[in-house]
C-alpha atoms as a PDB file:
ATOM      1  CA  UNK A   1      17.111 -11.710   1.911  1.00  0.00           C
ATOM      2  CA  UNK A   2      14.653 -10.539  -0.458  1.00  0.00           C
ATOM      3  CA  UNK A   3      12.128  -7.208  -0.417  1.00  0.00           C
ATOM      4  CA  UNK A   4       9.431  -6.154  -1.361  1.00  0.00           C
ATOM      5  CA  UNK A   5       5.571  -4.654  -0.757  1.00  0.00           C
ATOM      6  CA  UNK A   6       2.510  -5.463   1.352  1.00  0.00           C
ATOM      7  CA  UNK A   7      -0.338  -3.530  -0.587  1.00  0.00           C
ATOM      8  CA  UNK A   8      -3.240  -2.894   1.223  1.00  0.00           C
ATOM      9  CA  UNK A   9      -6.255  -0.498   1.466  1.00  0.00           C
ATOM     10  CA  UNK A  10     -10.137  -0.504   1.764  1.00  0.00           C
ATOM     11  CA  UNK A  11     -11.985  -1.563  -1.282  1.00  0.00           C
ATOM     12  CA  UNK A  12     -11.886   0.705  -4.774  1.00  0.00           C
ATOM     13  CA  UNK A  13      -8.538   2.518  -3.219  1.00  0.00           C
ATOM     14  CA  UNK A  14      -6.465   1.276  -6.305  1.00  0.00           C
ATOM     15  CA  UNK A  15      -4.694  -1.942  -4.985  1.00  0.00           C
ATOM     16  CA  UNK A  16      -4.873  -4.349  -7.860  1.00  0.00           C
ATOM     17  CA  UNK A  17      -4.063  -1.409 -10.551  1.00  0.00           C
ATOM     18  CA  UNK A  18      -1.306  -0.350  -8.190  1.00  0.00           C
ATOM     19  CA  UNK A  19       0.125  -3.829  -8.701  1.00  0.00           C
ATOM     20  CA  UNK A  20      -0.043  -3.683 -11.999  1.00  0.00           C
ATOM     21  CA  UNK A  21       1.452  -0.300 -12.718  1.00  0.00           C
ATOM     22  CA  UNK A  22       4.221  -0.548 -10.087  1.00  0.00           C
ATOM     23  CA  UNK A  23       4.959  -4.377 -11.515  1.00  0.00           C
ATOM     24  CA  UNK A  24       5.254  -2.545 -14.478  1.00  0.00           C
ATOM     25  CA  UNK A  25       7.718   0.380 -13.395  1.00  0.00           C
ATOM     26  CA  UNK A  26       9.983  -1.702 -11.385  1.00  0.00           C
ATOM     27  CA  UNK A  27      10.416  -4.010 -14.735  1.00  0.00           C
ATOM     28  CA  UNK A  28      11.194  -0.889 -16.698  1.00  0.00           C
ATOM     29  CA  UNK A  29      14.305  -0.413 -14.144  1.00  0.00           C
ATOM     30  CA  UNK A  30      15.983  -3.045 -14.350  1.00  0.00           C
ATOM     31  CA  UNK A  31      14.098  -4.965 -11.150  1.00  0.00           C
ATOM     32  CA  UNK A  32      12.590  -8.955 -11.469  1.00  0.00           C
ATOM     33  CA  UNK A  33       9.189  -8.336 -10.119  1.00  0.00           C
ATOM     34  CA  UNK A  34       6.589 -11.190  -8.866  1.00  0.00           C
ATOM     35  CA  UNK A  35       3.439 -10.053  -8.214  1.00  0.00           C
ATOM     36  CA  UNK A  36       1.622 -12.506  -5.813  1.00  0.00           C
ATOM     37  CA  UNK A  37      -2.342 -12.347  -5.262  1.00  0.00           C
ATOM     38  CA  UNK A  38      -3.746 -13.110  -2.016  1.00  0.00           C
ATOM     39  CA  UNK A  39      -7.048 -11.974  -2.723  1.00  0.00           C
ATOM     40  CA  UNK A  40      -9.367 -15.012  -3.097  1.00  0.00           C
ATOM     41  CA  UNK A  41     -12.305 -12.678  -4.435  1.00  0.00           C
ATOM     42  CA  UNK A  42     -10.190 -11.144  -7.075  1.00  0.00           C
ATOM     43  CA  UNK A  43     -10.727 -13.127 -10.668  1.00  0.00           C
ATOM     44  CA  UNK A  44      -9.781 -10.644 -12.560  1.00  0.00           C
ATOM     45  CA  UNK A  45      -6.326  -9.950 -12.372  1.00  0.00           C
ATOM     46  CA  UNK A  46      -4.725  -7.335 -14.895  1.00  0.00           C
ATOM     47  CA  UNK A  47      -0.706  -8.529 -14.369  1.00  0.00           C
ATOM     48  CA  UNK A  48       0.378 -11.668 -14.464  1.00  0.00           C
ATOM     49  CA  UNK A  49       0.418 -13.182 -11.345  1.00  0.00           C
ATOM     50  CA  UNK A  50       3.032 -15.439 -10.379  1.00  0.00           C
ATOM     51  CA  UNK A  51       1.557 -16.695  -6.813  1.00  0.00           C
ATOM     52  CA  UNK A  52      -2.129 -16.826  -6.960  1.00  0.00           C
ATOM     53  CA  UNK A  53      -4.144 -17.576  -3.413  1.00  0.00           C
ATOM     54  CA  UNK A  54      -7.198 -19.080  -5.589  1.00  0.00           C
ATOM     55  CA  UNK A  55      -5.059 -22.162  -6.325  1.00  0.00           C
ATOM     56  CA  UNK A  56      -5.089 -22.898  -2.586  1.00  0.00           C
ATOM     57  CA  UNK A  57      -8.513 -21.538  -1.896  1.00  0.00           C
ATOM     58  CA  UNK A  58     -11.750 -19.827  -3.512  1.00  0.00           C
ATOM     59  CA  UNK A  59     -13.926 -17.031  -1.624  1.00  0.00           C
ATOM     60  CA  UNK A  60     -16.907 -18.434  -3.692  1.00  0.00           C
ATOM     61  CA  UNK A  61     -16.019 -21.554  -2.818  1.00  0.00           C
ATOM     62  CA  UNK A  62     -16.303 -20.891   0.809  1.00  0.00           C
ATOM     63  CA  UNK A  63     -19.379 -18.811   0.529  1.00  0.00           C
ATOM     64  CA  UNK A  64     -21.305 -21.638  -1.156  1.00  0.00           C
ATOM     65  CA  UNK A  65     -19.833 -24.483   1.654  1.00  0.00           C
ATOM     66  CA  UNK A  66     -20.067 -23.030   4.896  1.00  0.00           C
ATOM     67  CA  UNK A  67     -23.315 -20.352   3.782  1.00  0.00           C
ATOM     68  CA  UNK A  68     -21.146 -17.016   4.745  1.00  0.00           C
ATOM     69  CA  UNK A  69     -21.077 -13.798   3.466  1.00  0.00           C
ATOM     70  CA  UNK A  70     -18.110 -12.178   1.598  1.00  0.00           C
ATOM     71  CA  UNK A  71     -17.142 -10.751   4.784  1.00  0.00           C
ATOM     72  CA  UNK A  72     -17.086 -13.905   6.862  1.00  0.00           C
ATOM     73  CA  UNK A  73     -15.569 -15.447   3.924  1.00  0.00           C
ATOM     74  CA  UNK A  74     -12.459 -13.495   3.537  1.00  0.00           C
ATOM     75  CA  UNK A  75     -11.551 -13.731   7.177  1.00  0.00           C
ATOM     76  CA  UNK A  76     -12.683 -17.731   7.067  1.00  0.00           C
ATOM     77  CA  UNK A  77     -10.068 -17.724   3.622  1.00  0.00           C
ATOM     78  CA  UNK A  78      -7.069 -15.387   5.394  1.00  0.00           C
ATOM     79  CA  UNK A  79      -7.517 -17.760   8.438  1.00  0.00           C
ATOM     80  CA  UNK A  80      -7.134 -20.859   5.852  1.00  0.00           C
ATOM     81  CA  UNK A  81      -4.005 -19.626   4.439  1.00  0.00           C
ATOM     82  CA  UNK A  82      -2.114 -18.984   8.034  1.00  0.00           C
ATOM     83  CA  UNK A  83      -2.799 -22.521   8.564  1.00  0.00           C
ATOM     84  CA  UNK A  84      -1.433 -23.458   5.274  1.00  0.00           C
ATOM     85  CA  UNK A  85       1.463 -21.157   5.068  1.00  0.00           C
ATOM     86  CA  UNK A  86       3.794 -23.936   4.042  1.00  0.00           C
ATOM     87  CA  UNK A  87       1.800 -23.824   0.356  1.00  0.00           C
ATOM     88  CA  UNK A  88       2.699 -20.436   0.622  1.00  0.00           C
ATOM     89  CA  UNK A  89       6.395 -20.697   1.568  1.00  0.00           C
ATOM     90  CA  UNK A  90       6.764 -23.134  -1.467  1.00  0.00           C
ATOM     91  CA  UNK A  91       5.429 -20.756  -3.807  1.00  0.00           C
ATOM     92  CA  UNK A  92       7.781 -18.315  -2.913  1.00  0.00           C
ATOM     93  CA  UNK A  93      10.605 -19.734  -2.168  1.00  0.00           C
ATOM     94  CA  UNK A  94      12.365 -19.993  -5.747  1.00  0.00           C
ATOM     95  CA  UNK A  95      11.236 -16.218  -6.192  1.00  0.00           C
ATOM     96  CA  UNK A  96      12.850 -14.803  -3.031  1.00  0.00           C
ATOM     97  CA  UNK A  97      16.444 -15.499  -4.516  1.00  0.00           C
ATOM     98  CA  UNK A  98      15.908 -12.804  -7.097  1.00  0.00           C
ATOM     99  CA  UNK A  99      12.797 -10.962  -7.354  1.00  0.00           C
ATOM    100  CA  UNK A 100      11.025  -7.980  -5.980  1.00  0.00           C
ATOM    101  CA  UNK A 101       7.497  -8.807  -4.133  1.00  0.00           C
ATOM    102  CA  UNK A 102       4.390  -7.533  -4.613  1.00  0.00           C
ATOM    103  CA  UNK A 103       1.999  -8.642  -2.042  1.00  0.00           C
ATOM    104  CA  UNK A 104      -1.736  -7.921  -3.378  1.00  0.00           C
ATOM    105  CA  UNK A 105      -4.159  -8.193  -0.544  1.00  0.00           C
ATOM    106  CA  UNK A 106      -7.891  -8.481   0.459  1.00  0.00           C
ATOM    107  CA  UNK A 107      -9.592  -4.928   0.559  1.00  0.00           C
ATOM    108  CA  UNK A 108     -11.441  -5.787   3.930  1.00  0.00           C
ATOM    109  CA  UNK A 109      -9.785  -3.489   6.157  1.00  0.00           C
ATOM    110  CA  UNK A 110     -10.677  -5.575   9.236  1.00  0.00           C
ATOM    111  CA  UNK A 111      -7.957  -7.908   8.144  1.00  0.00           C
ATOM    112  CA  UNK A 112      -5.399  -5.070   8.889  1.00  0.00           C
ATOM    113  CA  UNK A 113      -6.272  -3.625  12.150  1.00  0.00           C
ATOM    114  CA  UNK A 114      -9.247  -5.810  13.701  1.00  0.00           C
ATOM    115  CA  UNK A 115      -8.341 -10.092  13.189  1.00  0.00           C
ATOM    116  CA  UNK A 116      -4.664 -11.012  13.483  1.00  0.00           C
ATOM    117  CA  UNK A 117      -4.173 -13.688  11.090  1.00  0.00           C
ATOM    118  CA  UNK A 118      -3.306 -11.354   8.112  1.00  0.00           C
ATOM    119  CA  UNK A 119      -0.391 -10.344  10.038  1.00  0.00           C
ATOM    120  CA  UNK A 120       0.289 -13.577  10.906  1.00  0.00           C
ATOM    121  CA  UNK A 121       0.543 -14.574   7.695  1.00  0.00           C
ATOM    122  CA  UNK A 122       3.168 -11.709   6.875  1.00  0.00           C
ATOM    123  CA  UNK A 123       5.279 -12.237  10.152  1.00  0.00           C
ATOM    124  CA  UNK A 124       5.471 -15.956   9.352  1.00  0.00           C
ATOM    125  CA  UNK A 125       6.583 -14.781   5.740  1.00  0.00           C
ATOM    126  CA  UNK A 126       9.289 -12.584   7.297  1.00  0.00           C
ATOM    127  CA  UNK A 127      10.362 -14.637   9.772  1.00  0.00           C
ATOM    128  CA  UNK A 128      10.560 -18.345   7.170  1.00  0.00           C
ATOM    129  CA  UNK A 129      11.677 -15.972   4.262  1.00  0.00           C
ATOM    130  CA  UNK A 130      14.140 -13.662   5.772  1.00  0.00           C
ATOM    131  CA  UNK A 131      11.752 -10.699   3.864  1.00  0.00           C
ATOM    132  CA  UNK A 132      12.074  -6.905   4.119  1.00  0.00           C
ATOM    133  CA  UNK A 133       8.450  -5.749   3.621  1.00  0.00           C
ATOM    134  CA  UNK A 134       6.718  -2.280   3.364  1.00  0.00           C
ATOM    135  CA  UNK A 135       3.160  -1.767   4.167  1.00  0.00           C
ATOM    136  CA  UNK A 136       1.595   0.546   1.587  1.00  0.00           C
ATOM    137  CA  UNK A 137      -1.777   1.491   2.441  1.00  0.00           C
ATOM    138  CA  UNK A 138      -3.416   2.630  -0.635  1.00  0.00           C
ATOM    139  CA  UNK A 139      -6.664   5.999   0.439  1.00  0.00           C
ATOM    140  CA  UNK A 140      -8.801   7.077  -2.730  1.00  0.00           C
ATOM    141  CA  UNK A 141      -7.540  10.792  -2.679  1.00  0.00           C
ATOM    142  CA  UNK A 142     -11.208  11.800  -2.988  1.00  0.00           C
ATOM    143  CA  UNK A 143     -11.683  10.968   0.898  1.00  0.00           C
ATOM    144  CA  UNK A 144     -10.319  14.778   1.197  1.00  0.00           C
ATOM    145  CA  UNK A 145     -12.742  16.245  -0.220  1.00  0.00           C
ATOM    146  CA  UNK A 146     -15.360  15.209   2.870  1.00  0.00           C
ATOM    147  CA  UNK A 147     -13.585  16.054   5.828  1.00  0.00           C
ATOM    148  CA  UNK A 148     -15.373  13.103   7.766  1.00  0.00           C
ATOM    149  CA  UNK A 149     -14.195  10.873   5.507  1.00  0.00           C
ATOM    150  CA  UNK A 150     -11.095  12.527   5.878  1.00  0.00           C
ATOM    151  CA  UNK A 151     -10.880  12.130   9.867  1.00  0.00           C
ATOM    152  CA  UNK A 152     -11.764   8.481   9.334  1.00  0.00           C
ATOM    153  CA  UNK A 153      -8.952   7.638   6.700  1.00  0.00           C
ATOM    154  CA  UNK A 154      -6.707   8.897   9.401  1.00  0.00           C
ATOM    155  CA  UNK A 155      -8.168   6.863  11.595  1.00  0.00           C
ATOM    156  CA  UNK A 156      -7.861   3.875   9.567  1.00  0.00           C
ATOM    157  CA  UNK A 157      -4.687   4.275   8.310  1.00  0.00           C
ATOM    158  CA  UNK A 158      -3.338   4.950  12.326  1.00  0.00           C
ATOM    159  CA  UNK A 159      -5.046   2.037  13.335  1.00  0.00           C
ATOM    160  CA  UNK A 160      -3.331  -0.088  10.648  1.00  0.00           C
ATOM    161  CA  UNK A 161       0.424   1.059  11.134  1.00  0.00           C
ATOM    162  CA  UNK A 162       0.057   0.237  14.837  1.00  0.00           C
ATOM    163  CA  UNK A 163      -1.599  -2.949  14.132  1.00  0.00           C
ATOM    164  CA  UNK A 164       0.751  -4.409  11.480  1.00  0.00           C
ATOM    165  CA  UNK A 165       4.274  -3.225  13.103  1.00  0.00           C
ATOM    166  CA  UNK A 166       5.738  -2.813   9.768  1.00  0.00           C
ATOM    167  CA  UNK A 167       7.594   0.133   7.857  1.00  0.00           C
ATOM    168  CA  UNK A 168       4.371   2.150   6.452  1.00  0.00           C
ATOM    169  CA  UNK A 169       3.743   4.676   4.087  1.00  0.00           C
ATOM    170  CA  UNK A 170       0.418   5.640   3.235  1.00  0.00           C
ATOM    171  CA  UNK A 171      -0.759   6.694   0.125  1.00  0.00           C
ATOM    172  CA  UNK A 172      -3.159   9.331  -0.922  1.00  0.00           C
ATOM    173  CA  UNK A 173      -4.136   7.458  -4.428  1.00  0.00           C
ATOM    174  CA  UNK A 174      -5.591   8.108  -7.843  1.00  0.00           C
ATOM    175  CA  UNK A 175      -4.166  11.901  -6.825  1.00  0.00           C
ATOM    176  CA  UNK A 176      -4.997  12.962 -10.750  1.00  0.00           C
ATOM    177  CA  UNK A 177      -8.501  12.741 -10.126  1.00  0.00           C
ATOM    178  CA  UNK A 178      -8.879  14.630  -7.193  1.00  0.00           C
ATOM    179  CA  UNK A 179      -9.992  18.368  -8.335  1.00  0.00           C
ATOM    180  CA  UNK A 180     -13.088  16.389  -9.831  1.00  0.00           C
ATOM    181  CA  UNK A 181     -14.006  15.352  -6.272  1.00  0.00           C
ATOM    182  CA  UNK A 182     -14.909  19.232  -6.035  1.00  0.00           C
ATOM    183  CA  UNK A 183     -12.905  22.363  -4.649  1.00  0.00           C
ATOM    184  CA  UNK A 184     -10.391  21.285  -1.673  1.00  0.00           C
ATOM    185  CA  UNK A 185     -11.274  23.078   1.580  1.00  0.00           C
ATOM    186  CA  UNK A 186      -7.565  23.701   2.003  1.00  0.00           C
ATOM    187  CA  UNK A 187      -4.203  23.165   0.015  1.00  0.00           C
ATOM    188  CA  UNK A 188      -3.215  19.079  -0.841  1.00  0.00           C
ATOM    189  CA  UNK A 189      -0.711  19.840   2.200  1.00  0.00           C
ATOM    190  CA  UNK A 190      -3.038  19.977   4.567  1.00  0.00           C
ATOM    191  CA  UNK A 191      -4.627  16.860   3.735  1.00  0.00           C
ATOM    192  CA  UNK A 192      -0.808  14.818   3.101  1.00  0.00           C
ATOM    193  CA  UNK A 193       1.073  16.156   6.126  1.00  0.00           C
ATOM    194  CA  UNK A 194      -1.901  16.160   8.805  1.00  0.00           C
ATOM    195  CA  UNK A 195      -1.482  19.111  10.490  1.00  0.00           C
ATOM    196  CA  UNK A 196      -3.983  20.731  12.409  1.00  0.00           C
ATOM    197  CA  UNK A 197      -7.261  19.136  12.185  1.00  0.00           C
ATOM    198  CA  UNK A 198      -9.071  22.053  14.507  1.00  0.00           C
ATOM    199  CA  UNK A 199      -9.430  23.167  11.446  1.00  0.00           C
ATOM    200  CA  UNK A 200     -11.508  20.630   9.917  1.00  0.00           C
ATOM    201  CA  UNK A 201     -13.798  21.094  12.848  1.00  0.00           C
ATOM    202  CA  UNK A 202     -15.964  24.292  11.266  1.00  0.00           C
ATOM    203  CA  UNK A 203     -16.510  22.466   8.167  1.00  0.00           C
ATOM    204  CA  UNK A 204     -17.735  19.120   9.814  1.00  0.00           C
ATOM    205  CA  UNK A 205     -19.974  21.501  11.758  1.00  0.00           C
ATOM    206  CA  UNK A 206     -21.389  22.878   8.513  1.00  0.00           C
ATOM    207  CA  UNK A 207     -22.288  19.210   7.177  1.00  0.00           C
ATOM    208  CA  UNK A 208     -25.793  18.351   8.892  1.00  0.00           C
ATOM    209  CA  UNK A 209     -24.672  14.681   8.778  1.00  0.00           C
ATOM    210  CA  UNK A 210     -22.017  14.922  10.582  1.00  0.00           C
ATOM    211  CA  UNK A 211     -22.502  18.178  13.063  1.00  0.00           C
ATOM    212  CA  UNK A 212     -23.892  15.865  15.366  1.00  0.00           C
ATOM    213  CA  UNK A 213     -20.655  13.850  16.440  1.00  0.00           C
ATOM    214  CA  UNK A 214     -19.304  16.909  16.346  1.00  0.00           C
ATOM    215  CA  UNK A 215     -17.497  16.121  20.028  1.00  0.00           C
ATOM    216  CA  UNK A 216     -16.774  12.231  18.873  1.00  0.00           C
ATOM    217  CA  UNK A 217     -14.823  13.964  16.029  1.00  0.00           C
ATOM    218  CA  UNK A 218     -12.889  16.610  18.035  1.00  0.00           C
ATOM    219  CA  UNK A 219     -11.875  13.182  20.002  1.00  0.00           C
ATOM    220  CA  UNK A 220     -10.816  11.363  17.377  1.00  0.00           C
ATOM    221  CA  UNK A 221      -8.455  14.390  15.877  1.00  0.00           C
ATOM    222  CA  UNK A 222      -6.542  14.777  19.312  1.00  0.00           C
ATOM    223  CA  UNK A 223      -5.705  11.036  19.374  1.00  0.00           C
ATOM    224  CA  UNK A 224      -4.764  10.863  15.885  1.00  0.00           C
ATOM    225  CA  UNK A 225      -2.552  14.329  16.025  1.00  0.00           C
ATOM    226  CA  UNK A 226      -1.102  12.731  19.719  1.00  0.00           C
ATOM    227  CA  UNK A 227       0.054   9.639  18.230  1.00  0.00           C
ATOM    228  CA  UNK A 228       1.857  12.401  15.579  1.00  0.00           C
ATOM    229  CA  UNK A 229       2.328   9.123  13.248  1.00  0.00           C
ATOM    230  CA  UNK A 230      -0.076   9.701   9.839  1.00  0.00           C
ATOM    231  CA  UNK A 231       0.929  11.495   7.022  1.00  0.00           C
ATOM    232  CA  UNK A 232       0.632  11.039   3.581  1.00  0.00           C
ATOM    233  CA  UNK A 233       2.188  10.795  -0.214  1.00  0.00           C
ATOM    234  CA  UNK A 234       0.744  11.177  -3.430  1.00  0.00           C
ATOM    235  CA  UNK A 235       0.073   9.064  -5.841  1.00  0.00           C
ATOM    236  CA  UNK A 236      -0.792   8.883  -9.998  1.00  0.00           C
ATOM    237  CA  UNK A 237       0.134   5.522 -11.016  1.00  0.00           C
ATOM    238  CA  UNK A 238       0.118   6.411 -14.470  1.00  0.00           C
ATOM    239  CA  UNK A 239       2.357   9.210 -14.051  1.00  0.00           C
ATOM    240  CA  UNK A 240       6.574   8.060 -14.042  1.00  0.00           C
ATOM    241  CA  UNK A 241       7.779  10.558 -11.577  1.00  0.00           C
ATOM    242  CA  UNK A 242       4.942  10.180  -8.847  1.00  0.00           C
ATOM    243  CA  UNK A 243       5.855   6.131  -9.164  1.00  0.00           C
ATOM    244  CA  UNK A 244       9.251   6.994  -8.903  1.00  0.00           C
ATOM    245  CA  UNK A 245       8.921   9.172  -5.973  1.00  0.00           C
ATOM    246  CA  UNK A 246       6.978   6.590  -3.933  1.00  0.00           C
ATOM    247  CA  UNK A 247       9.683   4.300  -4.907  1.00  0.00           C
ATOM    248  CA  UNK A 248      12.460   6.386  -3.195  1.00  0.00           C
ATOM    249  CA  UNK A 249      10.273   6.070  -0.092  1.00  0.00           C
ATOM    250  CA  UNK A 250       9.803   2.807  -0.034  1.00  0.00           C
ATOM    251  CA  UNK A 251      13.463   1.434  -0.562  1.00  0.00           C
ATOM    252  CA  UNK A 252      14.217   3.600   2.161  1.00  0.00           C
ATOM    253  CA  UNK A 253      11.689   2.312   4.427  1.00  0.00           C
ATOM    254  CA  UNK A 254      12.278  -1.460   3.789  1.00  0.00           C
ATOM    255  CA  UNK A 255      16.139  -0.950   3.256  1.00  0.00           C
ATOM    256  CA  UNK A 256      16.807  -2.154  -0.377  1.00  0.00           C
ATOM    257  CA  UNK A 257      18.352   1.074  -0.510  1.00  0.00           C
ATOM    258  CA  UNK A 258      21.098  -0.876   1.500  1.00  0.00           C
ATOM    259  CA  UNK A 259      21.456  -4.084  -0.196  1.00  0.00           C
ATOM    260  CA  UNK A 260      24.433  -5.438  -1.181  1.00  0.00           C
ATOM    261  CA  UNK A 261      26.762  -2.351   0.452  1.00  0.00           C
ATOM    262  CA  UNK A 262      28.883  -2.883   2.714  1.00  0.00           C
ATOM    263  CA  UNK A 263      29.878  -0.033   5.258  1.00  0.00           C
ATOM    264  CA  UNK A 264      29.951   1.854   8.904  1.00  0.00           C
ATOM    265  CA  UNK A 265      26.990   2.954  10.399  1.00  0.00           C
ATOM    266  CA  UNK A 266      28.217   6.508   9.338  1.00  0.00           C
ATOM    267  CA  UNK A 267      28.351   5.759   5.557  1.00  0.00           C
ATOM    268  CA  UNK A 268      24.931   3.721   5.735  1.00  0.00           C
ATOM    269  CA  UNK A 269      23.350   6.821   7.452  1.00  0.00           C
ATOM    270  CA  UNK A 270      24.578   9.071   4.778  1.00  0.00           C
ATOM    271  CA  UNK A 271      23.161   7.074   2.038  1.00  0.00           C
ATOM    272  CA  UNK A 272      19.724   6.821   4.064  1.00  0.00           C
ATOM    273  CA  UNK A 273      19.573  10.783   4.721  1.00  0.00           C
ATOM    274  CA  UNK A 274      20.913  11.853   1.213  1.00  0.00           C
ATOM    275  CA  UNK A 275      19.463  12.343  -2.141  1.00  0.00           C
ATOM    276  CA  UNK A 276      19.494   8.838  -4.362  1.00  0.00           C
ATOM    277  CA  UNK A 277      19.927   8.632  -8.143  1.00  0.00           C
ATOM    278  CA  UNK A 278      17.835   5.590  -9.232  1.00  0.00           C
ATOM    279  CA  UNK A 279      18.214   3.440 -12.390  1.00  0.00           C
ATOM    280  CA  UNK A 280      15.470   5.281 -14.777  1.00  0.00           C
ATOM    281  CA  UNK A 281      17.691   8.298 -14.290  1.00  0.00           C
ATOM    282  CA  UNK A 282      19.866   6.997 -16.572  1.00  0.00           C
ATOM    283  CA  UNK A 283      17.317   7.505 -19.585  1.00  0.00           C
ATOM    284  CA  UNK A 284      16.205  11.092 -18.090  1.00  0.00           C
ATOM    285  CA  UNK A 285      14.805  11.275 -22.119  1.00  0.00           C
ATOM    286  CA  UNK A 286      12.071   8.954 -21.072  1.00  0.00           C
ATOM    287  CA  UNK A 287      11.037  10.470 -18.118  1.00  0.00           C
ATOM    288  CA  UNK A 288       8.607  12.828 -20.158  1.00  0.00           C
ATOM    289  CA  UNK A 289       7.142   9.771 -22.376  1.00  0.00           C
ATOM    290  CA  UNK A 290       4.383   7.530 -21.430  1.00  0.00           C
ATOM    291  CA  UNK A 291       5.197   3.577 -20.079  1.00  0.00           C
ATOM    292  CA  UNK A 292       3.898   1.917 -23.677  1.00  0.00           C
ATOM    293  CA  UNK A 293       7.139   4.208 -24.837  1.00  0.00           C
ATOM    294  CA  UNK A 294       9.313   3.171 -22.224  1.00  0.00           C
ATOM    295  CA  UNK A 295       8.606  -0.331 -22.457  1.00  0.00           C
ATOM    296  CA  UNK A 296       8.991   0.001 -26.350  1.00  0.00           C
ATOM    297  CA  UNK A 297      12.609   1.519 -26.266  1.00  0.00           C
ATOM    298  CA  UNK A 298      13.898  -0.922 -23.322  1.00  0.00           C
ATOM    299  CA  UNK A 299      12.616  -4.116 -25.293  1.00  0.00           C
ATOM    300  CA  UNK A 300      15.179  -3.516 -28.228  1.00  0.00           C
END
């Protein structure tokens, strides 16, 4: 049984950084990390990759063959790889006896909720690998700041959870920019815990753009708050404690939290409701220093 991450999100949301930061973090606690690339667009790739998708297939490659666009390509390239999952499996089968995966997919969000062979590709992965997986769906935080956009990352991000049937958190990203987006119309926890999105309605009725879909909008808010499923976390990659935070929910969601105890329903419930002390704890003195420091003290 191994775990690990399926890292998703529409283009410029932070996926390939995420990679590298959380590679990076999970190292510094003790963890064996792969980091495996499944974009075929993506050339230039900041961690070191230890399953790369452009060894079995090229998005440029495909564009130039069969004369589609980046678009066509990706699906024609995800669709490529189901059918050649067994190159796949090889790859990862050495790495599942003692690492931590990091999935680091496409940024066409039509992969995710619209064509099925993305999720085929993870269900086969699950089901070959025995793999616990986590879907985190990476939103640039600065989607709040337009409450259209706003309604549609909800959107997106509901459409995706029910889509890919796996444990999902999403992610408000890149969180430490967001006050230079402009002013928030309300507090972060309006925007992270979804609550009522009437109130969203007067200020897309103030926005000429989008006043007139003012009633497609009210629509779209009732089925997103009736399906009572999206909500967010925050995210600064470069910050410890935000990593480590999002860490806490995702070995909960995938069950790592679990692994290797052995117990009654009863104890395993009171680990998974009750407060967890991780494995950076134990150098609290770092917690205030940046990573280059961390990385610095652990490597003597």
């Amino acid at each position: 049984m191994a775990y690990g991450q399926v890292v998703i999100g529409p283009p410029g949301s932070g996926k390939t950084t995420y990679c590298d930061g959380m590679s990076q973090f999970l190292k510094l606690i003790g963890r064996k990390v792969a980091v495996i690339n499944l974009d075929p667009a993506n050339d230039a790739l900041p961690y070191e990759c230890a399953v790369n998708v452009e060894d079995l297939i090229k998005l440029s490659d495909v564009m130039t063959e069969h004369s589609l666009g980046p678009n066509g390509g990706l699906v024609y390239c995800m669709d490529y790889l189901e059918k050649n999952i067994d190159w796949l499996q090889s790859k990862l089968e050495p790495l599942v006896k003692d690492h931590y995966l990091l999935f680091d997919f496409p940024g066409q969000v039509e992969l995710f909720f619209l064509h099925s062979n993305a999720k085929k590709v993870i269900m086969k992965l699950i089901k070959k690998l025995d793999l616990r997986l986590t879907a985190v769906h990476l939103v640039d935080a600065h989607l709040c700041s337009d409450p259209g956009k706003y309604v549609s990352a909800l959107l997106l991000s509901l459409s995706t959870m029910l889509h890919l049937e796996l444990p999902h958190i999403n992610v408000l990203s890149k969180i430490d920019l967001i006050e230079s987006y402009g002013k928030l119309a309300f507090n972060l926890d309006f925007y992270t815990d979804v609550q009522d999105l009437s109130f969203l309605q007067h200020h897309v009725d103030q926005d000429p753009r989008s006043s007139k879909y003012r009633k497609l909008t009210k629509e779209l808010c009732e089925v997103i708050e009736d399906y009572s499923l999206v909500n967010f976390t925050t995210l600064d990659i470069q910050d410890k404690e935000s990593v480590g935070n999002l860490v806490k929910l995702i070995d909960k969601s995938n069950g790592y939290i679990f692994a290797g105890i052995e117990g009654s329903a009863v104890e395993f419930s009171k680990i998974a409701a009750g407060p967890l002390d991780w494995d950076y704890y134990r150098y609290p003195f770092l917690m205030g220093a940046s990573l280059d420091v961390c990385l610095l003290f652990l490597s003597f």
